[in-house]
C-alpha atoms as a PDB file:
ATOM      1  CA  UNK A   1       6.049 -22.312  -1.782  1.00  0.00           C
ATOM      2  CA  UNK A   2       3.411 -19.542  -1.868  1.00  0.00           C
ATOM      3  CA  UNK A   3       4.793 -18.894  -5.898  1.00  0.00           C
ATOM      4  CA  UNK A   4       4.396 -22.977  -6.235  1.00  0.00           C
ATOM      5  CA  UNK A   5       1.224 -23.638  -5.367  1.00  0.00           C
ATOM      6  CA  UNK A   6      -0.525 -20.163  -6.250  1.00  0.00           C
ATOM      7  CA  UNK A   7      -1.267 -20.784  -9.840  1.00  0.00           C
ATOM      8  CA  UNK A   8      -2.257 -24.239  -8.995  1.00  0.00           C
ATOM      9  CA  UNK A   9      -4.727 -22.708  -6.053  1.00  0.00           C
ATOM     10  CA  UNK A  10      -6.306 -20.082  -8.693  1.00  0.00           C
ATOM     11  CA  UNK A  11      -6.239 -22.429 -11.263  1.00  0.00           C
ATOM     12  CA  UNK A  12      -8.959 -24.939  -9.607  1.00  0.00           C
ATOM     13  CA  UNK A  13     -10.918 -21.846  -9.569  1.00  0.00           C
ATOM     14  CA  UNK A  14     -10.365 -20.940  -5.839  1.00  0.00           C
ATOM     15  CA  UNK A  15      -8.354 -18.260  -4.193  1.00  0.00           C
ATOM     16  CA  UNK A  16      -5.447 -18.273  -2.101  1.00  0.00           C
ATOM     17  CA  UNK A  17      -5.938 -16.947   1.779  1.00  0.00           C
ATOM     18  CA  UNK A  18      -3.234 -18.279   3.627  1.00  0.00           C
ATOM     19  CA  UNK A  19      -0.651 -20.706   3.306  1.00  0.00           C
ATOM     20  CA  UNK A  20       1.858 -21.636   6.551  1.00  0.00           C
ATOM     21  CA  UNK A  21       4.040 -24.376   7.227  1.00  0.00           C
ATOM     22  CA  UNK A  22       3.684 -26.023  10.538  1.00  0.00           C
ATOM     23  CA  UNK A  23       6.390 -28.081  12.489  1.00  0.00           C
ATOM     24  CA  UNK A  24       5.812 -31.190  14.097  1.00  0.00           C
ATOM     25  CA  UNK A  25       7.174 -34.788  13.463  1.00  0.00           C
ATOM     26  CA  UNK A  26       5.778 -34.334   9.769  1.00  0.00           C
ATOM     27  CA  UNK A  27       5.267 -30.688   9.238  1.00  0.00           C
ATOM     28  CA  UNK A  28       1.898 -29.711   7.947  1.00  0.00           C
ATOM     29  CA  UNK A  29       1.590 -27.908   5.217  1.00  0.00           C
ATOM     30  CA  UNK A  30      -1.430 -25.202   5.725  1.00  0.00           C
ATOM     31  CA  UNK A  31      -3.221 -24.523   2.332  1.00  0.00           C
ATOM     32  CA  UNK A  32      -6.742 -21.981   3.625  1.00  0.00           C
ATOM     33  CA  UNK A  33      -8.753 -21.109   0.414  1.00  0.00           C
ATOM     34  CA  UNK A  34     -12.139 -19.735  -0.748  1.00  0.00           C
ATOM     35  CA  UNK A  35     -14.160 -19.561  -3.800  1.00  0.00           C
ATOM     36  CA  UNK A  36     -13.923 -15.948  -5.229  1.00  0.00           C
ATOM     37  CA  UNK A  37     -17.274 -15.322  -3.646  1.00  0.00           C
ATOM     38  CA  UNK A  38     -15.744 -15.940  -0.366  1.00  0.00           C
ATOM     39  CA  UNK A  39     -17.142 -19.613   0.505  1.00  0.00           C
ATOM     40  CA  UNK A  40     -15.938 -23.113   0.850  1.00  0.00           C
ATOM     41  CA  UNK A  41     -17.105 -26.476   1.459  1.00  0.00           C
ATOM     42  CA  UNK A  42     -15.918 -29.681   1.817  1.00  0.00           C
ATOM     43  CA  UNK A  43     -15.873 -30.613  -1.995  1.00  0.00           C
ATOM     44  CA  UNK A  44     -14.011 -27.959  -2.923  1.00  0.00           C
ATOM     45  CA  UNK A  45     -11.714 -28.509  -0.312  1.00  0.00           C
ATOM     46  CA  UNK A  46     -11.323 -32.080  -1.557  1.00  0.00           C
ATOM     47  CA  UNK A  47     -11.187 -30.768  -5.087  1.00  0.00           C
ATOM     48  CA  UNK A  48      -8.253 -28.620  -4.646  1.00  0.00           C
ATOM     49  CA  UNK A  49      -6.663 -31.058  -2.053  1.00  0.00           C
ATOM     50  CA  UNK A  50      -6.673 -33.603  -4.921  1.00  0.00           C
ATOM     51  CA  UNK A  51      -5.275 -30.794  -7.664  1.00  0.00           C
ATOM     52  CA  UNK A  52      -2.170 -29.902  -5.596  1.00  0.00           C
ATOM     53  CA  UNK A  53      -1.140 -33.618  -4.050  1.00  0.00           C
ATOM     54  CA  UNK A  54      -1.615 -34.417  -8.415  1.00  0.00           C
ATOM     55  CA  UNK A  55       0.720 -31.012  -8.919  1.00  0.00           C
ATOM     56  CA  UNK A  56       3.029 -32.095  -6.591  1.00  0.00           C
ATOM     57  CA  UNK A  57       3.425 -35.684  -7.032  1.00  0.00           C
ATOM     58  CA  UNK A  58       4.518 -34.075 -10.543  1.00  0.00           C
ATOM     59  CA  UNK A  59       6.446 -31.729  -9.665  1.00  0.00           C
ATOM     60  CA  UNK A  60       8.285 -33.217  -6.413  1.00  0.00           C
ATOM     61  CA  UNK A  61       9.701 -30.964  -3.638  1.00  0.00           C
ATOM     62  CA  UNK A  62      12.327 -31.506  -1.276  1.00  0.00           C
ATOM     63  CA  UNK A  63      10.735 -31.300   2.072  1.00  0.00           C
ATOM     64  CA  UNK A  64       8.052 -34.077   2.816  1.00  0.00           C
ATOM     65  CA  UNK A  65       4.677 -32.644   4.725  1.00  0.00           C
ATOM     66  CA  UNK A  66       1.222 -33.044   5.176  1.00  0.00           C
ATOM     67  CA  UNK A  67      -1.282 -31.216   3.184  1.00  0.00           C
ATOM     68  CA  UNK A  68      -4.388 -29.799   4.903  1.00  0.00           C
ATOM     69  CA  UNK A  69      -6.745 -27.789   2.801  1.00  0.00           C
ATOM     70  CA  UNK A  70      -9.143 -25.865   4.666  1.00  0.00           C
ATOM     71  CA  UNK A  71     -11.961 -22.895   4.601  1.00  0.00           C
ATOM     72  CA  UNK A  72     -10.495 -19.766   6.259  1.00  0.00           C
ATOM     73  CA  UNK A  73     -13.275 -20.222   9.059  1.00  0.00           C
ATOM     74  CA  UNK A  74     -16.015 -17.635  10.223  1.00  0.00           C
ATOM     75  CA  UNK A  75     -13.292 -15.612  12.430  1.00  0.00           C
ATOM     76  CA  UNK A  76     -10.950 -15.980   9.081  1.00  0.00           C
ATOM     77  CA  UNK A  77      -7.260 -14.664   8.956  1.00  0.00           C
ATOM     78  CA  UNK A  78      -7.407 -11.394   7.147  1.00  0.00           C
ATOM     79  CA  UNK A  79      -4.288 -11.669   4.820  1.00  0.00           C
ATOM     80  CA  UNK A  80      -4.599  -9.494   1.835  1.00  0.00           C
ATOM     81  CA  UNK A  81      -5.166  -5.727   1.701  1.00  0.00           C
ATOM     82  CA  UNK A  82      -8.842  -6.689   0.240  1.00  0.00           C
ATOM     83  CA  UNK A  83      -9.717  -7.992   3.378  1.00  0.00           C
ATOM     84  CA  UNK A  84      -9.727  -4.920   5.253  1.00  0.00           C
ATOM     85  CA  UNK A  85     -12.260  -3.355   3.277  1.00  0.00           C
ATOM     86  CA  UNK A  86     -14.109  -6.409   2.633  1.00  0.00           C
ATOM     87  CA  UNK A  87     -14.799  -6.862   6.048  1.00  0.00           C
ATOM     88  CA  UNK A  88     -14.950  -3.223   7.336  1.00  0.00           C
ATOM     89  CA  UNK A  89     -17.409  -2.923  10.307  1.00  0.00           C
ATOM     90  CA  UNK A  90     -16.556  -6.047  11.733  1.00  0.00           C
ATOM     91  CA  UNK A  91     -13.999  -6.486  14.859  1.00  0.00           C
ATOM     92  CA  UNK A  92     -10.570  -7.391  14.279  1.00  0.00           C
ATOM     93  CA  UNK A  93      -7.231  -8.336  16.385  1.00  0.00           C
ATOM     94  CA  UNK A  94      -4.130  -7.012  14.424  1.00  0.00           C
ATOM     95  CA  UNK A  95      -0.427  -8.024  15.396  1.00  0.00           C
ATOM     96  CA  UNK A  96       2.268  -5.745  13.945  1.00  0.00           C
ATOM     97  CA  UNK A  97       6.105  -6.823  13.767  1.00  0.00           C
ATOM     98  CA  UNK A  98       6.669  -3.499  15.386  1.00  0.00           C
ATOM     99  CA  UNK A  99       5.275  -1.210  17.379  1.00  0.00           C
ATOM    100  CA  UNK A 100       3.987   1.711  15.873  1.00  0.00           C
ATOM    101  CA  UNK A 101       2.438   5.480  17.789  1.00  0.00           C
ATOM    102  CA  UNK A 102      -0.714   5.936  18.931  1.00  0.00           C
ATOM    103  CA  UNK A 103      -2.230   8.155  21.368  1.00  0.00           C
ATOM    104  CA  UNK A 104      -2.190   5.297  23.870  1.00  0.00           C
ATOM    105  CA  UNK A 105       2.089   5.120  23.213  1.00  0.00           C
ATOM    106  CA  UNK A 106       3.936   2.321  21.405  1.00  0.00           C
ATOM    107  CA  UNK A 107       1.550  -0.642  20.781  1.00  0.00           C
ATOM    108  CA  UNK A 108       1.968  -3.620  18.533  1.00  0.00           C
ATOM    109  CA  UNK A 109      -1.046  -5.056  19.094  1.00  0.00           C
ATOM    110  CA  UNK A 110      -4.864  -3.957  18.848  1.00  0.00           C
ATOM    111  CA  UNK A 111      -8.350  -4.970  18.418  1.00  0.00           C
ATOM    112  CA  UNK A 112     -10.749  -2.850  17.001  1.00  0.00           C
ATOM    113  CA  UNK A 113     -12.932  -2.264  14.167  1.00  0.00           C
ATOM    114  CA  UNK A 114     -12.358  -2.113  10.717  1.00  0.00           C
ATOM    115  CA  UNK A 115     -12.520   1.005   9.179  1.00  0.00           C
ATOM    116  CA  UNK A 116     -11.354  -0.060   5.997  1.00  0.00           C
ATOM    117  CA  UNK A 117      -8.352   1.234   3.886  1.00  0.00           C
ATOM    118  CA  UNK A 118      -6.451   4.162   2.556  1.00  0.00           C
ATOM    119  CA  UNK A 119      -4.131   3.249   0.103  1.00  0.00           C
ATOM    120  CA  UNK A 120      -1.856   0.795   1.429  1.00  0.00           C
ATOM    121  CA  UNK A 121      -3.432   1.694   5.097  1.00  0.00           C
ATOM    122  CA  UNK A 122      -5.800  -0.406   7.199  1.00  0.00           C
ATOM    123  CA  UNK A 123      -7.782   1.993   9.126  1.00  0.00           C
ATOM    124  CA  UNK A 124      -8.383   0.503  12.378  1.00  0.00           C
ATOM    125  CA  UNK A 125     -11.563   2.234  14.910  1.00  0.00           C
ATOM    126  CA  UNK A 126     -10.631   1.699  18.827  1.00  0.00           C
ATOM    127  CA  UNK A 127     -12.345   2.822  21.671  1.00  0.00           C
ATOM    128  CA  UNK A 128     -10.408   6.307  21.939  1.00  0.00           C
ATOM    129  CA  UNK A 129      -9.110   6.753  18.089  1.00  0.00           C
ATOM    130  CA  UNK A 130      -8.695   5.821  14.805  1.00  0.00           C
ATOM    131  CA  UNK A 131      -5.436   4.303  13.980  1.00  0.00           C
ATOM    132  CA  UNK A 132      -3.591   3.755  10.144  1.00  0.00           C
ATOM    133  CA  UNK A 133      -1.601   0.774   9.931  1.00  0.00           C
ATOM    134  CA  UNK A 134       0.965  -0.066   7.327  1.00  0.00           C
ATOM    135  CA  UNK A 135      -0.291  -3.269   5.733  1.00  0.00           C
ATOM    136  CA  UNK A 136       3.341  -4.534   5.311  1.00  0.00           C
ATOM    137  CA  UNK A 137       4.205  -4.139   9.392  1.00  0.00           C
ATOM    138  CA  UNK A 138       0.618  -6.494   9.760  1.00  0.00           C
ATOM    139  CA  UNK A 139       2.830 -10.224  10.880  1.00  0.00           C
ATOM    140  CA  UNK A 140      -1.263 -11.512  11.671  1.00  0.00           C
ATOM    141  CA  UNK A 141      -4.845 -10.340  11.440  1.00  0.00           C
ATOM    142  CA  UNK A 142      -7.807 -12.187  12.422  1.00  0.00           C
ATOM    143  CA  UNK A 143     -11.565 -11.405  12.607  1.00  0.00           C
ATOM    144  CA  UNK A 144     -13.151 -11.886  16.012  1.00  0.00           C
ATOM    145  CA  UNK A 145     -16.001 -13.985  16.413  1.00  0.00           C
ATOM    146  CA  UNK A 146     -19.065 -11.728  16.618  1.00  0.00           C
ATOM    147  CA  UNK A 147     -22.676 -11.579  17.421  1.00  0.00           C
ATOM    148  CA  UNK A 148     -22.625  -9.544  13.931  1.00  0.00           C
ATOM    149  CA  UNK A 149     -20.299 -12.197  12.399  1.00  0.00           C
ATOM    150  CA  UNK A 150     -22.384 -15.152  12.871  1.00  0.00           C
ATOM    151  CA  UNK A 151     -25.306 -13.193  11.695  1.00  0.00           C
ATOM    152  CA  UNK A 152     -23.785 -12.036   8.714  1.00  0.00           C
ATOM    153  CA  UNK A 153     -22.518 -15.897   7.564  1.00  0.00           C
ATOM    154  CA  UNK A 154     -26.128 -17.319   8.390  1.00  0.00           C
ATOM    155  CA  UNK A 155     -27.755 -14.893   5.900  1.00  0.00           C
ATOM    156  CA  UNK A 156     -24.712 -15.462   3.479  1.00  0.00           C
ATOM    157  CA  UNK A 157     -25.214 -19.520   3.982  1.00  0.00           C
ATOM    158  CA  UNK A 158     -28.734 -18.811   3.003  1.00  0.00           C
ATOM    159  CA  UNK A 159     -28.491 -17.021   0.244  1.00  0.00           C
ATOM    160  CA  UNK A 160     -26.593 -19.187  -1.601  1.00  0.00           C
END
């Protein structure tokens, strides 16, 4: 679906954060999205809700679902490698599909801060170490909502 909708996504001039499909009694289809300068309101999420219900009432599917278009939220999803390092210095929780070493033992799951990245590593500051994570074993990633956050969105909001 991700392929599908993509071009669609970038081509209304937005870019692509997350999409998930959700069960339920009519699954919901989970479009998140951002203008390349990393905002979102409520026209553009009514803009590009319009621009993919047009693409696919065009080009039908086979499953039926809900569309919901949405802003990726102050304590976003961090879903691309970009994200790391756009965000370093801000707290993170990081699930990995597998447990990886640390000096701690096997863990799967952390919260930290961003460090950034090293090639295809998210570096990853703890308490007691710094810790390199494979971006492909990352299954979710989300910033936590900060003091630091909130401050950093206000000054963002106003700016623009």
């Amino acid at each position: 679906m991700k392929d599908l909708l993509e071009p669609v996504v970038e081509t209304t001039g937005f870019k692509l954060v997350r999409l998930r499909l959700m069960g339920g009694p009519v699954p919901t289809l989970q479009i998140m999205a951002e203008h390349p300068d990393g905002s979102m309101d409520v026209e553009g999420c009514a803009r590009l809700s319009h621009a993919i219900t047009d693409f696919l009432e065009a080009n039908p599917v086979e499953d039926d679902f809900l569309i919901e278009v949405s802003s990726p939220g102050i304590d976003r999803p961090l879903t691309r490698l970009s994200d790391f390092s756009r965000w370093s210095g801000h707290e993170a929780k990081i699930e990995l599909g597998a447990a990886i070493p640390t000096l701690q033992g096997e863990r799967k799951r952390f919260k930290g801060t961003l460090a950034g990245i090293d090639g295809n590593q998210v570096l990853l500051a703890t308490g007691t170490e710094k810790i390199q994570i494979p971006f492909p074993a990352i299954l979710e990633a989300k910033l936590v909502l900060t003091d630091k956050l909130i401050s950093q969105d206000l000054k963002a909001r106003k700016s623009a």
